[in-house]
Protein backbone atom coordinates (compact mmCIF):
# COMPACT_ATOMS: atom_id res chain seq x y z
CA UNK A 1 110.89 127.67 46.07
CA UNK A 2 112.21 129.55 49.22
CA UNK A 3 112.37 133.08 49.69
CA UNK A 4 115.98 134.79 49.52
CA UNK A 5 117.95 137.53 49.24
CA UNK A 6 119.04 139.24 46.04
CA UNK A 7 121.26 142.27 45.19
CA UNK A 8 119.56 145.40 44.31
CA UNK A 9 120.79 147.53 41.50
CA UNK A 10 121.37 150.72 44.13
CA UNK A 11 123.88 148.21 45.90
CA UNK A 12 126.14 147.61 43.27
CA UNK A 13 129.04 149.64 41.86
CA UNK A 14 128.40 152.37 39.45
CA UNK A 15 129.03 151.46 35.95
CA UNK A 16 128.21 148.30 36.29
CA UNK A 17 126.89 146.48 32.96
CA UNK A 18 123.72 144.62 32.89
CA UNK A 19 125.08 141.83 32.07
CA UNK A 20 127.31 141.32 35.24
CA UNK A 21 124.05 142.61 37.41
CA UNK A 22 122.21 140.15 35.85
CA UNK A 23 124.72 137.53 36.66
CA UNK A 24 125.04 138.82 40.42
CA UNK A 25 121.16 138.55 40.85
CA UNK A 26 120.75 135.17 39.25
CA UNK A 27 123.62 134.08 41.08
CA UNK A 28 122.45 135.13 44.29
CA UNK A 29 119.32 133.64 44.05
CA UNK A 30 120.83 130.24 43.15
CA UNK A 31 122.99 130.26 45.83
CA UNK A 32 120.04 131.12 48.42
CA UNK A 33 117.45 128.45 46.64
CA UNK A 34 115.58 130.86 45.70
CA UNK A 35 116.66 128.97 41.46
CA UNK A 36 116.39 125.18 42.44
CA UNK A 37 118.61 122.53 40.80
CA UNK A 38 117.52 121.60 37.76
CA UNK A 39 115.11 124.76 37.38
CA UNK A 40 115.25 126.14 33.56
CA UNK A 41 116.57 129.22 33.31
CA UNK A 42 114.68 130.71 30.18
CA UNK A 43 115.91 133.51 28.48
CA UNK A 44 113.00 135.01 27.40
CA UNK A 45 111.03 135.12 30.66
CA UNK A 46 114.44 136.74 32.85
CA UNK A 47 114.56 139.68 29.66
CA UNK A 48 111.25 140.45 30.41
CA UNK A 49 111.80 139.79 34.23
CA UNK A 50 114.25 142.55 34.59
CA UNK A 51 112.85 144.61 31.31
CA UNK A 52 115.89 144.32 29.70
CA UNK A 53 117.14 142.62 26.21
CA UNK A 54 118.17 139.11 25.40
CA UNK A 55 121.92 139.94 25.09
CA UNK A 56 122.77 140.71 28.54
CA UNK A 57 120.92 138.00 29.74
CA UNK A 58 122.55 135.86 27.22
CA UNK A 59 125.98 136.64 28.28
CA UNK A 60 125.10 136.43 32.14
CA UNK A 61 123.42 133.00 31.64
CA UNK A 62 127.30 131.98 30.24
CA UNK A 63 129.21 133.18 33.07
CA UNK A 64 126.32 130.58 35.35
CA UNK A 65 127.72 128.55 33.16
CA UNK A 66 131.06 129.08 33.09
CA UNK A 67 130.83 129.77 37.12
CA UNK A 68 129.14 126.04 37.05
CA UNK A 69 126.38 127.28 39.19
CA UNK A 70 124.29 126.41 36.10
CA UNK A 71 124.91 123.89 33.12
CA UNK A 72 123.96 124.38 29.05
CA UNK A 73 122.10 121.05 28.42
CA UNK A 74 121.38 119.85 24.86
CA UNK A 75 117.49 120.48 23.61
CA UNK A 76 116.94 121.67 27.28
CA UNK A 77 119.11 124.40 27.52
CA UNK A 78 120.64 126.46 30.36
CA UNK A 79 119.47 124.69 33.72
CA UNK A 80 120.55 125.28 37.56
CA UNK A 81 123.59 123.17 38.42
CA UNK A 82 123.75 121.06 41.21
CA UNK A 83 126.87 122.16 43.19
CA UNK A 84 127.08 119.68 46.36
CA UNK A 85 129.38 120.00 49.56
CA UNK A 86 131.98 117.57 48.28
CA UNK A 87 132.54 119.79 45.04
CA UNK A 88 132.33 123.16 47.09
CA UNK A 89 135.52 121.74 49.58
CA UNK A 90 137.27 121.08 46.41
CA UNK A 91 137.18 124.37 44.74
CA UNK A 92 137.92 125.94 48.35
CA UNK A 93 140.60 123.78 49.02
CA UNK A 94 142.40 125.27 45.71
CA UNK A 95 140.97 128.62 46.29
CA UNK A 96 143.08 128.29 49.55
CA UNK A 97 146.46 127.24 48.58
CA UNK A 98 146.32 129.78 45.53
CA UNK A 99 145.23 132.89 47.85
CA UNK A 100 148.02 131.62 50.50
CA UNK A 101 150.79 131.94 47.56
CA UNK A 102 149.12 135.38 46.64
CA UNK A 103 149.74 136.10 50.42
CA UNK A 104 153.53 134.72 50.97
CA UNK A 105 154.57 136.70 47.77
CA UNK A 106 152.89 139.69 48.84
CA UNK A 107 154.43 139.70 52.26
CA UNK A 108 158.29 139.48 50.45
CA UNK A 109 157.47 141.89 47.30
CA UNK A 110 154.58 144.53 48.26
CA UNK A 111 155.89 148.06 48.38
CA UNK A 112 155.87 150.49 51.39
CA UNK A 113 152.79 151.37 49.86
CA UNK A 114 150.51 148.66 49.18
CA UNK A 115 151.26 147.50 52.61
CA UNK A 116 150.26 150.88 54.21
CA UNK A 117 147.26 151.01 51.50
CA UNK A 118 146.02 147.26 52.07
CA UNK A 119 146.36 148.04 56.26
CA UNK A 120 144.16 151.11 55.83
CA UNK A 121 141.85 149.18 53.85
CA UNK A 122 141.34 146.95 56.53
CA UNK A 123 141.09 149.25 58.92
CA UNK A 124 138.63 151.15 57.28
CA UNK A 125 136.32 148.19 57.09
CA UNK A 126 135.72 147.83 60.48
CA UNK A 127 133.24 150.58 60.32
CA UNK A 128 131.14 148.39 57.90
CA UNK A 129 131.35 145.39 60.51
CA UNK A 130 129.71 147.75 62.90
CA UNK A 131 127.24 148.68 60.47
CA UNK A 132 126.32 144.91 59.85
CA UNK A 133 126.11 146.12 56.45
CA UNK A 134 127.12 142.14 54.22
CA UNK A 135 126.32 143.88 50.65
CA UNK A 136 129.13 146.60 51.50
CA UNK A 137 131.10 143.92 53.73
CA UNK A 138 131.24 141.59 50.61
CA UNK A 139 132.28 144.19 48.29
CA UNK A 140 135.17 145.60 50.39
CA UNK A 141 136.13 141.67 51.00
CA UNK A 142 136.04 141.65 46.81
CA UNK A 143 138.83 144.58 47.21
CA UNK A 144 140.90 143.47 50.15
CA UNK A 145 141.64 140.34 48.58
CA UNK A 146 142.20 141.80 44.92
CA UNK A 147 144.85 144.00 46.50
CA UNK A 148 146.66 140.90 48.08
CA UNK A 149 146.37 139.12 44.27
CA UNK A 150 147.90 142.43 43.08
CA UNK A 151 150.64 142.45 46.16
CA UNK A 152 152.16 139.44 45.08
CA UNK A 153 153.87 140.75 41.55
CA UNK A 154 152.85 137.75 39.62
CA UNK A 155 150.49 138.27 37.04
CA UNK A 156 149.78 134.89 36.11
CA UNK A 157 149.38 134.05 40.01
CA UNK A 158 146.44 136.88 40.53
CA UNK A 159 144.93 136.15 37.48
CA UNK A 160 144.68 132.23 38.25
CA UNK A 161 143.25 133.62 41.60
CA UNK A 162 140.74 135.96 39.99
CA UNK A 163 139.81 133.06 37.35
CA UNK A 164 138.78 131.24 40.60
CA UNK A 165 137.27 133.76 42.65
CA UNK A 166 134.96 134.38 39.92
CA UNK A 167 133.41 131.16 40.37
CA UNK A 168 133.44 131.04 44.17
CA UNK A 169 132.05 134.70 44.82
CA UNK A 170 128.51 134.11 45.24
CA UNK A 171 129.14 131.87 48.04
CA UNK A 172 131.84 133.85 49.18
CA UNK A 173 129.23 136.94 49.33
CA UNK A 174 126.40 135.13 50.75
CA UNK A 175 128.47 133.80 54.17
CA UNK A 176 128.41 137.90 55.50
CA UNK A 177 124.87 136.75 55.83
CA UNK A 178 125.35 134.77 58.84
CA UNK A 179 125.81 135.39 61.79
CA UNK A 180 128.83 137.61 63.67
CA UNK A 181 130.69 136.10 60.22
CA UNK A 182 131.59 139.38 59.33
CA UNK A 183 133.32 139.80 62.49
CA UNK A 184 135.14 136.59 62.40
CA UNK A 185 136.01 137.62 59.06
CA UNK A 186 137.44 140.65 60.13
CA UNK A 187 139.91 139.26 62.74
CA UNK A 188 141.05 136.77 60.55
CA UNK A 189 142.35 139.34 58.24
CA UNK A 190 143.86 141.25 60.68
CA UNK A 191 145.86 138.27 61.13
CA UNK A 192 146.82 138.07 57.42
CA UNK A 193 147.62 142.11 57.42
CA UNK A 194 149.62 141.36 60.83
CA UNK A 195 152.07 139.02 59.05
CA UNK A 196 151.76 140.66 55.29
CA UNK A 197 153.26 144.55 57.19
CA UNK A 198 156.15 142.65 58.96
CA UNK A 199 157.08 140.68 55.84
CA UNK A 200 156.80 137.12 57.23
CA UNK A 201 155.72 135.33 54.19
CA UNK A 202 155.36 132.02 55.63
CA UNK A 203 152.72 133.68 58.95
CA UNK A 204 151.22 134.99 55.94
CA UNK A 205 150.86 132.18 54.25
CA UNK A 206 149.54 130.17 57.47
CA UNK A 207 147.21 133.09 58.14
CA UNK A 208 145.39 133.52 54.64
CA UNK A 209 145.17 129.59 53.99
CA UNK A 210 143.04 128.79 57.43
CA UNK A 211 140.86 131.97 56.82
CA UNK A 212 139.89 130.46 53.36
CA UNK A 213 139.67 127.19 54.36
CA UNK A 214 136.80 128.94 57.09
CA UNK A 215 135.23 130.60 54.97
CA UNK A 216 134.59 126.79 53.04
CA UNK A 217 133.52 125.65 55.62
CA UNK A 218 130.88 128.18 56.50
CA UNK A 219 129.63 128.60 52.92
CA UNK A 220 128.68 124.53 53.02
CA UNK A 221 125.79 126.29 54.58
CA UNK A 222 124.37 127.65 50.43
CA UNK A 223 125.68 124.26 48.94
CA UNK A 224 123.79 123.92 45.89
CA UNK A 225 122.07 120.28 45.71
CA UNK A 226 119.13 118.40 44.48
CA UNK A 227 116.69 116.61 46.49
CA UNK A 228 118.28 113.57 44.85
CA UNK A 229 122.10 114.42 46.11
CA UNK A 230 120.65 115.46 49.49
CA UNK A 231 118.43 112.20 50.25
CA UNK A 232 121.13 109.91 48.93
CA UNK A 233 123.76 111.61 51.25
CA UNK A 234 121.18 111.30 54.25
CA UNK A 235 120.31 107.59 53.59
CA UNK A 236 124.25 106.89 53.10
CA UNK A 237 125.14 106.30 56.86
CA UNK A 238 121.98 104.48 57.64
CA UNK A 239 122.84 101.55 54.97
CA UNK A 240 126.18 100.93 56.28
CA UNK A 241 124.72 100.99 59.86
CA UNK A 242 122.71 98.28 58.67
CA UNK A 243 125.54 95.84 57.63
CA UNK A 244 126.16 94.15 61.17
CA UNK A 245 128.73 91.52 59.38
CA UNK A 246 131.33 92.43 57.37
CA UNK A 247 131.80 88.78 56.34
CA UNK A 248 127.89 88.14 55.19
CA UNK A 249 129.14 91.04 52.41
CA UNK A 250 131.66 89.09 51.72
CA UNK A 251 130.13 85.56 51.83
CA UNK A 252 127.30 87.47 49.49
CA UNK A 253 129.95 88.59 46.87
CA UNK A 254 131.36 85.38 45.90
CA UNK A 255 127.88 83.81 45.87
CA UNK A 256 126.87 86.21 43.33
CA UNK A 257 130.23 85.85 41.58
């Protein structure tokens, strides 16, 4: 089990539930390895972990699940999901082209001002950059975005992009971790601001799809996988190095046909 990083209760907004902390902390330390693949996650022993009751740790265990950073097995019951780079692109590749819609319709439909509201916002963030502060960073990220969902006037739209935010924030929390991300992250949504305040929907468009499509890319880094998934990746390129003639496949094929 490696050692990571988990929220703290002082970092968090105020009101809060437990139930959603709960989640936050579990899901942190799944994404950081901290929870391994396939690790039971008992519900007795996290109540009396964080000295709280089963109910809030009942409902955070089903938004794991429903995140699918953790899966409800029959007679075994809530275990640690495996959630390997191939799945991770997918989700971002749809997170993606739903936050560039969010973006193009906000650029042709926000008001005077949410634009001037979503540019301070940014602005104002550049003090936590400086203060290399990723809890704060991550939560002001949470908010930027949110008011670009909001920006676009289509309520089924922002809540399709909430639905599937929901499942990607952990990893989208834990990339502020790395390094001089949050200042990458930063610029690129001064480019998406840039294009939302002058109304071009399709530079906003452009601009929001390749920052989440970065952000993917970096968060491969807190893929969730078992040994198993890992080793079998590894060893993948190595087999087909070792097949030196296509046609002995071939030849091998029909002889066991």
């Amino acid at each position: 089990m490696q050692q990571g990083f988990t929220l703290r209760l002082d970092n968090l907004q105020e009101g809060i539930s437990r139930s959603e902390f709960l989640y936050q902390m579990l899901s942190a330390e799944i994404v950081d390895g901290v929870l391994s693949p396939g690790e039971h996650l008992d519900e007795a022993s996290i109540a009396k972990r964080f000295d709280v009751s089963r109910t809030p740790v009942r409902e955070a265990l089903q938004a794991l699940v429903s995140s699918g950073l953790a899966s409800r097995e029959r007679h075994r019951g809530v275990l640690v999901a495996s959630l390997g780079r191939a799945r991770l692109n997918e989700m971002f590749e749809v997170m993606a082209d739903v936050e560039a819609l969010c973006a193009g319709y906000a650029a042709e439909r926000m008001t005077a001002r949410e634009r001037y509201a979503l540019d301070s916002l940014h602005r104002d963030s550049a003090g936590l950059v400086r203060e290399a502060n990723p809890v704060e960073y991550a939560q002001f990220n949470t908010a930027f975005h949110s008011a670009i969902y909001s920006g676009s006037h289509n309520d089924f739209l922002a809540e399709s992009a909430h639905s599937i935010r929901r499942r990607l924030n952990p990893f989208r929390g834990a990339q502020f971790r790395l390094d001089r991300r949050m200042g990458a992250s930063f610029e690129e949504h001064q480019q998406v601001v840039d294009a939302i305040m002058r109304g071009d929907a399709s530079g906003a468009r452009n601009a929001m799809s390749n920052h989440v499509r970065l952000v993917g890319e970096v968060s491969g880094h807190f893929a969730v996988e078992s040994d198993e998934n890992v080793n079998e990746t590894n060893t993948r390129p190595d087999n087909e190095n070792n097949r030196t003639d296509p046609s002995q496949s071939v030849g091998a094929e029909e002889t066991n046909t």
